[in-house]
N, C-alpha and C. Protein backbone atom coordinates (compact mmCIF):
# COMPACT_ATOMS: atom_id res chain seq x y z
N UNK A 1 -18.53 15.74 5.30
CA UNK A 1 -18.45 14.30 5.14
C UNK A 1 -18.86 13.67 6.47
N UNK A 2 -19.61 12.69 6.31
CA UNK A 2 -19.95 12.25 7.84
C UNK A 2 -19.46 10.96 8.15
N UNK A 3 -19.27 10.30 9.33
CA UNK A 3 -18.36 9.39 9.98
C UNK A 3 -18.38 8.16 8.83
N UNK A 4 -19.74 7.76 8.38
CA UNK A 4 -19.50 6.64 7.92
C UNK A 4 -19.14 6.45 6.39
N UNK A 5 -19.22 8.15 5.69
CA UNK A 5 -18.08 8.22 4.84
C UNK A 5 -17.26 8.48 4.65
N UNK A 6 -16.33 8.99 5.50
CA UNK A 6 -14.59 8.43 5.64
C UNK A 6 -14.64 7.81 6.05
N UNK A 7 -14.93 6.56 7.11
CA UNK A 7 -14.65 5.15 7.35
C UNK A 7 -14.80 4.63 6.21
N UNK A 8 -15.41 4.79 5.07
CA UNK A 8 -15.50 3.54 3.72
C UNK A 8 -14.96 4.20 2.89
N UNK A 9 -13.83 5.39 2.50
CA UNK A 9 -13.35 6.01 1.85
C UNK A 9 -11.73 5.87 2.14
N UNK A 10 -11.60 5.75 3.72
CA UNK A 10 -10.64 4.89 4.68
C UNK A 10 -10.24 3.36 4.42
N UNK A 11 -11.50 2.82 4.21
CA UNK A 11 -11.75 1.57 4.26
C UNK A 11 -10.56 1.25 2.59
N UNK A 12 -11.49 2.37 1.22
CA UNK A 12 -11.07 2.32 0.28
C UNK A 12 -9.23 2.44 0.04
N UNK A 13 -9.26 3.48 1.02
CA UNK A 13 -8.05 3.54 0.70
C UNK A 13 -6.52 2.38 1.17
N UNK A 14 -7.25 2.01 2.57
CA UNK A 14 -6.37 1.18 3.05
C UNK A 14 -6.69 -0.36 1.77
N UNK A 15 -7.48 -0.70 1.32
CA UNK A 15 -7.68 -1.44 -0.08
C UNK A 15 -6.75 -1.33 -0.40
N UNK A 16 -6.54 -0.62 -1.24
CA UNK A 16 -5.80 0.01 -2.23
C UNK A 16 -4.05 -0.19 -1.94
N UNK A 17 -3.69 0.66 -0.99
CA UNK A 17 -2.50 -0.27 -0.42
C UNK A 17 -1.97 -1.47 -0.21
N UNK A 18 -3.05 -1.86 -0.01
CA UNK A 18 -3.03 -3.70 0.40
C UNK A 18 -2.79 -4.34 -1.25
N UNK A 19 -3.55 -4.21 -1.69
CA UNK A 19 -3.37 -4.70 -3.38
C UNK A 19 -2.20 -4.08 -3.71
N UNK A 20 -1.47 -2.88 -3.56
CA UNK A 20 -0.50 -2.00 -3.92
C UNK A 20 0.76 -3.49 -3.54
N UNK A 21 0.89 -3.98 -2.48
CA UNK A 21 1.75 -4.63 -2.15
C UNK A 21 2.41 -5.73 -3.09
N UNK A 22 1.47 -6.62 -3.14
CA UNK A 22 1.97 -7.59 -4.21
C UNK A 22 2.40 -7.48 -5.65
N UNK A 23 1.71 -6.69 -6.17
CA UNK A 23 2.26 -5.74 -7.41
C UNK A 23 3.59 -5.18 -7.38
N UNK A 24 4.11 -4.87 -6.36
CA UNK A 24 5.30 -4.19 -6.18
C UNK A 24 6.29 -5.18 -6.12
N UNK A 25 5.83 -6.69 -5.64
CA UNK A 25 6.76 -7.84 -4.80
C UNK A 25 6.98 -9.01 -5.96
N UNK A 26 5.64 -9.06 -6.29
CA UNK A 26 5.41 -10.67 -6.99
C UNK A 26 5.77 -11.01 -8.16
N UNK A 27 6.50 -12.13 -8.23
CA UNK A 27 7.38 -12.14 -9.27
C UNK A 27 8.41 -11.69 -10.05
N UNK A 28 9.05 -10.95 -8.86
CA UNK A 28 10.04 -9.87 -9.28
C UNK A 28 11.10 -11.04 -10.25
N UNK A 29 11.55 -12.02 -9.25
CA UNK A 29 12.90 -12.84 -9.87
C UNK A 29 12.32 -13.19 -11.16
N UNK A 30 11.13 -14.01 -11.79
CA UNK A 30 10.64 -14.69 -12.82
C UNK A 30 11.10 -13.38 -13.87
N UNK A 31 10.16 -12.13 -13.71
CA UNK A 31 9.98 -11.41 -14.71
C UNK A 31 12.09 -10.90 -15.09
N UNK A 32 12.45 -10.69 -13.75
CA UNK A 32 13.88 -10.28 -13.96
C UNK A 32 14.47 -11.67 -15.41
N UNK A 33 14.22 -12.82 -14.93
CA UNK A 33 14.88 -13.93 -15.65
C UNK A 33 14.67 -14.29 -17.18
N UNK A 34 13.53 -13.32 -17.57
CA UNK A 34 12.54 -13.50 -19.08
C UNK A 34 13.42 -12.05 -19.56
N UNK A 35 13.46 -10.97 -18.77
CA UNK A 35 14.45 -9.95 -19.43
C UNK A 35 15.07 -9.52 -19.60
N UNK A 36 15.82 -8.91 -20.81
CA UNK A 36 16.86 -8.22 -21.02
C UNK A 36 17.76 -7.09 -20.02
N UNK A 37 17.16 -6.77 -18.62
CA UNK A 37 18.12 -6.00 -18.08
C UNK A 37 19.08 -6.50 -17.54
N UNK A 38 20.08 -5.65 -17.36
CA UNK A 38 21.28 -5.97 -16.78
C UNK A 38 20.87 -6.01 -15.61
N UNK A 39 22.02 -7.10 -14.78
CA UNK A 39 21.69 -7.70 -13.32
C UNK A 39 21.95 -6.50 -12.33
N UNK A 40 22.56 -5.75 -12.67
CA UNK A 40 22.75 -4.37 -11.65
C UNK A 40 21.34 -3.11 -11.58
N UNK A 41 21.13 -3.37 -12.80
CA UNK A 41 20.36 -2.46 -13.23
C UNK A 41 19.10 -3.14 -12.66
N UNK A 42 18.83 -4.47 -12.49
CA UNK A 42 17.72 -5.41 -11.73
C UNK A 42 17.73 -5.27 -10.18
N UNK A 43 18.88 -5.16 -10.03
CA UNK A 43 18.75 -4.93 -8.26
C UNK A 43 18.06 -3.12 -8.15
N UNK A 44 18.62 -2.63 -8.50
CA UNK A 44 18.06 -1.41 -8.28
C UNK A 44 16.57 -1.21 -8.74
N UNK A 45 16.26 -1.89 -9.09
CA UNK A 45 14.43 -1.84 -9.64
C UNK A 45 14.38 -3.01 -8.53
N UNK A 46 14.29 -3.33 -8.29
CA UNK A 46 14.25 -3.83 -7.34
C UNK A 46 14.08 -4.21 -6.10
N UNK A 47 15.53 -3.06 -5.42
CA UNK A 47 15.58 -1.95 -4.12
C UNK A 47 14.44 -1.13 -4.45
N UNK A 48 13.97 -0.55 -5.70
CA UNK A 48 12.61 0.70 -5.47
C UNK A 48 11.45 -0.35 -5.39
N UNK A 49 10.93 -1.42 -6.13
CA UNK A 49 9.89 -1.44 -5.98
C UNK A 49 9.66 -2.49 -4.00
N UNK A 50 10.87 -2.72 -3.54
CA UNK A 50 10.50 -3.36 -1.89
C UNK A 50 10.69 -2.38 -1.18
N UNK A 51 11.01 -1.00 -1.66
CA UNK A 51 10.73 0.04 -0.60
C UNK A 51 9.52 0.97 -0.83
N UNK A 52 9.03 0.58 -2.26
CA UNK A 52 7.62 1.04 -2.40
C UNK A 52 6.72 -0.41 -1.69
N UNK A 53 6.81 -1.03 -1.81
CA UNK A 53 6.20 -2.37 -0.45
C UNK A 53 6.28 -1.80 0.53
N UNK A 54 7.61 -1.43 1.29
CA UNK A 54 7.65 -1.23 2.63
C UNK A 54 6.69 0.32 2.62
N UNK A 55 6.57 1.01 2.57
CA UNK A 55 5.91 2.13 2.26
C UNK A 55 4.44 1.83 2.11
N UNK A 56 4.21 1.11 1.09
CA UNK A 56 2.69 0.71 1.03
C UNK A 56 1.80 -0.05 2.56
N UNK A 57 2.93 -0.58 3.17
CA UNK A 57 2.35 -1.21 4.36
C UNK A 57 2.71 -0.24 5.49
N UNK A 58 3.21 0.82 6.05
CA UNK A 58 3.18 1.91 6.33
C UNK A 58 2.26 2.86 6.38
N UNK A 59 1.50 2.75 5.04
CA UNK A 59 0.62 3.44 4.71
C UNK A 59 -0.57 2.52 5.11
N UNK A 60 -1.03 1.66 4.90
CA UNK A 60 -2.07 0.38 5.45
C UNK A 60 -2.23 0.71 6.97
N UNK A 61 -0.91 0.37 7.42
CA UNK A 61 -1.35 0.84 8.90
C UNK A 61 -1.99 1.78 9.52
N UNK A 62 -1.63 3.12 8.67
CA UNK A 62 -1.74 4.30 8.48
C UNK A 62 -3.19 4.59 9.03
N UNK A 63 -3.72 3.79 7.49
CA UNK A 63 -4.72 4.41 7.34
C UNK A 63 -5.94 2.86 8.71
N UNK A 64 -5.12 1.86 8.93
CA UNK A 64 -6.34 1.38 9.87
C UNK A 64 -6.33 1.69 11.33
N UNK A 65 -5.07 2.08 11.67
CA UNK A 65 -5.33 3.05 12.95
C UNK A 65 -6.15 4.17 12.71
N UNK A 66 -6.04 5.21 11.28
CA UNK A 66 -6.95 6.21 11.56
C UNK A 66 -8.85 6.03 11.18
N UNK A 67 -8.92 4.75 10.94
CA UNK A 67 -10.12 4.00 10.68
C UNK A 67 -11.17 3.65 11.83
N UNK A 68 -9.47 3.36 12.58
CA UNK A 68 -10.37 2.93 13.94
C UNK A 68 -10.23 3.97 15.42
N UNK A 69 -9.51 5.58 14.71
CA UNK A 69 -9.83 6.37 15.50
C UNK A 69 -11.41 7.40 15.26
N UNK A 70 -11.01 6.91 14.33
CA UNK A 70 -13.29 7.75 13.56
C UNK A 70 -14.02 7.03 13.72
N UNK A 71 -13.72 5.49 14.17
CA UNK A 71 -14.80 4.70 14.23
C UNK A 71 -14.81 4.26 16.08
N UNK A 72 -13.96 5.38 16.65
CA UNK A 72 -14.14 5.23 18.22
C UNK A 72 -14.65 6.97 18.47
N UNK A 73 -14.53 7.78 17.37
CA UNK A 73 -14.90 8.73 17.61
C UNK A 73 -16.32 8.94 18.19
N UNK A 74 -16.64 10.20 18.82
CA UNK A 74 -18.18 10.39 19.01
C UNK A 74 -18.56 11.49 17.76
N UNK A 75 -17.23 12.05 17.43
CA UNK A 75 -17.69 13.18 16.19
C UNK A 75 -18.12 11.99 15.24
N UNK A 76 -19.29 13.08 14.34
CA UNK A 76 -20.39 12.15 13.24
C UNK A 76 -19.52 13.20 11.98
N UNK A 77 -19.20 14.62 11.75
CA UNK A 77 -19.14 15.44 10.81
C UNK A 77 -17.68 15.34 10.42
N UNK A 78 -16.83 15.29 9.37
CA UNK A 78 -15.37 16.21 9.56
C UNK A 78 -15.15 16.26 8.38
């Protein structure tokens, strides 16, 4: 694989995270208020999907520090 395809495969992936975020966040209260779960049972879906957030931006970082260690690299191959 050469430098400038894992930088856009990098690129892809840190995407992907980024969109991962709001999906996990948005609209949690609305959708909770239209359904049938119980309010305990809502916090705990809840607690998982803002620690799959926190995780997803973890991973973002992840991957743009290692974006911008291949893209300071002098290696072209890896």
């Amino acid at each position: 694989m050469t430098k400038d395809e894992l930088i856009a495969k990098l690129k892809q992936l840190h995407n992907e995270e980024e969109l991962a975020i709001p999906i996990y966040t948005k609209h949690l209260e609305s959708t909770f208020f239209l359904s049938r779960i119980k309010p305990k049972d809502q916090e705990e879906i809840k607690e998982i999907l803002l620690t799959l957030a926190m995780e997803s931006e973890v991973h973002a970082r992840m991957f743009e520090a290692a974006i911008k260690k291949v893209q300071e690299s002098e290696r072209n191959v890896y």
